[in-house]
C-alpha atoms as a PDB file:
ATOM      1  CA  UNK A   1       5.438  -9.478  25.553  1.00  0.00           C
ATOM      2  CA  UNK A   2       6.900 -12.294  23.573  1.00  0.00           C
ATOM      3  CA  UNK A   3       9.859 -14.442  23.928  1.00  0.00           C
ATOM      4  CA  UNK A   4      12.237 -14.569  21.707  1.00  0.00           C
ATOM      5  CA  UNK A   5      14.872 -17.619  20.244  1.00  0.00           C
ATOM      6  CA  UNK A   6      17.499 -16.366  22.289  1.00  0.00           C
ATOM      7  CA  UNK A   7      15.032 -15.792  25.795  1.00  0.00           C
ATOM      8  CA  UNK A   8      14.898 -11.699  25.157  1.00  0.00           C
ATOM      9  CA  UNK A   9      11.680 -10.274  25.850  1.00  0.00           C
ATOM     10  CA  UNK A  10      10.301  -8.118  23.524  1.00  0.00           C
ATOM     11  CA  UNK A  11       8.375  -5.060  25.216  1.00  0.00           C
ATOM     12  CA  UNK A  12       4.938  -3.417  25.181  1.00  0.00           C
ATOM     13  CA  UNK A  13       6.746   0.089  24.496  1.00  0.00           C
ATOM     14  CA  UNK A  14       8.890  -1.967  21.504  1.00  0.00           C
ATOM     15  CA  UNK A  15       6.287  -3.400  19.761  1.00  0.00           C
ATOM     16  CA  UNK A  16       4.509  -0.027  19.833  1.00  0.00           C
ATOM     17  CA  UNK A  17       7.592   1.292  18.209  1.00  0.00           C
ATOM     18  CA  UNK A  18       7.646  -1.389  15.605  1.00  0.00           C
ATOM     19  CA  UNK A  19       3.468  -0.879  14.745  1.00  0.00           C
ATOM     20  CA  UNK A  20       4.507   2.749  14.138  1.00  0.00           C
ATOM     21  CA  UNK A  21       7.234   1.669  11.998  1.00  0.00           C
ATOM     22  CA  UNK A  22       4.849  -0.638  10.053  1.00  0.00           C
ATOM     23  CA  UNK A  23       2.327   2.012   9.637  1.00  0.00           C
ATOM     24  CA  UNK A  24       4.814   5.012   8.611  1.00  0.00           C
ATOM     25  CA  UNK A  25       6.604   2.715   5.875  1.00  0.00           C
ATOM     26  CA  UNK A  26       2.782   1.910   4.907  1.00  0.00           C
ATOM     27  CA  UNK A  27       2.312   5.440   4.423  1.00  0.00           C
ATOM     28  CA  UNK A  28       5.822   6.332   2.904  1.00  0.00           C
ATOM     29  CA  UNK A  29       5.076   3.638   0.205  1.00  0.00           C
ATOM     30  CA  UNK A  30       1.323   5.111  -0.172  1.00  0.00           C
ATOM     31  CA  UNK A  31       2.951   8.622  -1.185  1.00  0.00           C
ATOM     32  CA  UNK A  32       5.205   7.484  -3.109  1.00  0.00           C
ATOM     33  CA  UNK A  33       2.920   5.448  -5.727  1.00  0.00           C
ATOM     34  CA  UNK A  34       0.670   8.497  -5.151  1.00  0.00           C
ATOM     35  CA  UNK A  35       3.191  11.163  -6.742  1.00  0.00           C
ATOM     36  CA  UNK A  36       4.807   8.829  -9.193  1.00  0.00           C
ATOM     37  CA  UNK A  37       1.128   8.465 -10.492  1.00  0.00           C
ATOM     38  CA  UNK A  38       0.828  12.217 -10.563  1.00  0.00           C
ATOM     39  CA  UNK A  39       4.443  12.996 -11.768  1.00  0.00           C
ATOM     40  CA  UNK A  40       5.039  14.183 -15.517  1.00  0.00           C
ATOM     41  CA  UNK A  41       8.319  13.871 -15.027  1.00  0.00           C
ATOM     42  CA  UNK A  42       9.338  10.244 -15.642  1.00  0.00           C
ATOM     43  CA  UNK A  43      12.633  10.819 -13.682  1.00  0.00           C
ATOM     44  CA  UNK A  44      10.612  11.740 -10.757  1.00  0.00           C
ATOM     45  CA  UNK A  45       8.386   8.365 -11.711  1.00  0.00           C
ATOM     46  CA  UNK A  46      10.850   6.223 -11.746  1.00  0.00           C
ATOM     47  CA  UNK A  47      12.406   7.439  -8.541  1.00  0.00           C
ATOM     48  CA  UNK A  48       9.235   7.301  -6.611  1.00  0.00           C
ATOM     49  CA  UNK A  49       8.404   4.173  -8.031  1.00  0.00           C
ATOM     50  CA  UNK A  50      11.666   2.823  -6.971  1.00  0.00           C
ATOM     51  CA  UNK A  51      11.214   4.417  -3.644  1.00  0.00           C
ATOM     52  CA  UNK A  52       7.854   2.883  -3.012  1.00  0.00           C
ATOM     53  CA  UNK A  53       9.355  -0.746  -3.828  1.00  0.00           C
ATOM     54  CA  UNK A  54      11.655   0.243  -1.137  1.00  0.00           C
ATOM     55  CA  UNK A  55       9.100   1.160   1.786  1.00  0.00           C
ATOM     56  CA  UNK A  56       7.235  -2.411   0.278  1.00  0.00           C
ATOM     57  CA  UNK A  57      10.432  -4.415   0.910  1.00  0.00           C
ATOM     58  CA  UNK A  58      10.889  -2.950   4.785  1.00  0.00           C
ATOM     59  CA  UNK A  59       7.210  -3.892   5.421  1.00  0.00           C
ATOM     60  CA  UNK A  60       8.197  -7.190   4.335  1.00  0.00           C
ATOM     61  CA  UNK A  61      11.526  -7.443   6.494  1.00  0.00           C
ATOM     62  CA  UNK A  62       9.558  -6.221   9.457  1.00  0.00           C
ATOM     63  CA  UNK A  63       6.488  -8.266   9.276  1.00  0.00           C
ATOM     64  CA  UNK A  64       9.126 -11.432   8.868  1.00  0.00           C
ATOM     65  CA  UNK A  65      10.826 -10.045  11.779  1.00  0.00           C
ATOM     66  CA  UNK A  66       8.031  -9.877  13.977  1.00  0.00           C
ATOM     67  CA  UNK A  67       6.842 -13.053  13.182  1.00  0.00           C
ATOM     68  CA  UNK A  68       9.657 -14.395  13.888  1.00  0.00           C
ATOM     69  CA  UNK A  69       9.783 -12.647  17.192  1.00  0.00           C
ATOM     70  CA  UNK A  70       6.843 -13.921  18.215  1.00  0.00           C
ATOM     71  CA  UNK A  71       6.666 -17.483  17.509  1.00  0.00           C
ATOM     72  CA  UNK A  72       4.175 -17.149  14.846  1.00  0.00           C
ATOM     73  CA  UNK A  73       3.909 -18.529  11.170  1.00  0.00           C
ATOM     74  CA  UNK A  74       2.319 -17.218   7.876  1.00  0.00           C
END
C-alpha cells in the first residue's frame, strides 16, 4: 500500500486494478498499430493510428499517476 499527498491509502486490490489497466491500454495500443499496419484502407489507418496515440497517452497519464501515488520519481 502507499500513501498518498492527501493520507489515502492506496490498496493491494487497487493497484491490481490499475496494472490491469496498464496492461489492457498496452494491448489496445498494440492492436491498433497492428491493423493500421495491415489496413488498405487509409481511413481505417488513420483512425487506428489515431486510436493507438490515444491508448499511448492513457499509459502516460497512468504511469504519472501512479508515480505520483506512490512517492516515486522518473
Amino acid at each position: 500500500m502507499y500513501n498518498t499527498q492527501e493520507n489515502q491509502v492506496i490498496s493491494g486490490k487497487e493497484l491490481s486494478y490499475l496494472s490491469d489497466t496498464f496492461k489492457n491500454e498496452e494491448l489496445l495500443a498494440k492492436l491498433c498499430v497492428q491493423g493500421a499496419v495491415n489496413s488498405q484502407s487509409q481511413s481505417l489507418k488513420q483512425t487506428l493510428s489515431h486510436l493507438s496515440q490515444e491508448r499511448l497517452q492513457n499509459m502516460s497519464i497512468l504511469m504519472n499517476a501512479l508515480q505520483q501515488q506512490s512517492g516515486m520519481t522518473h
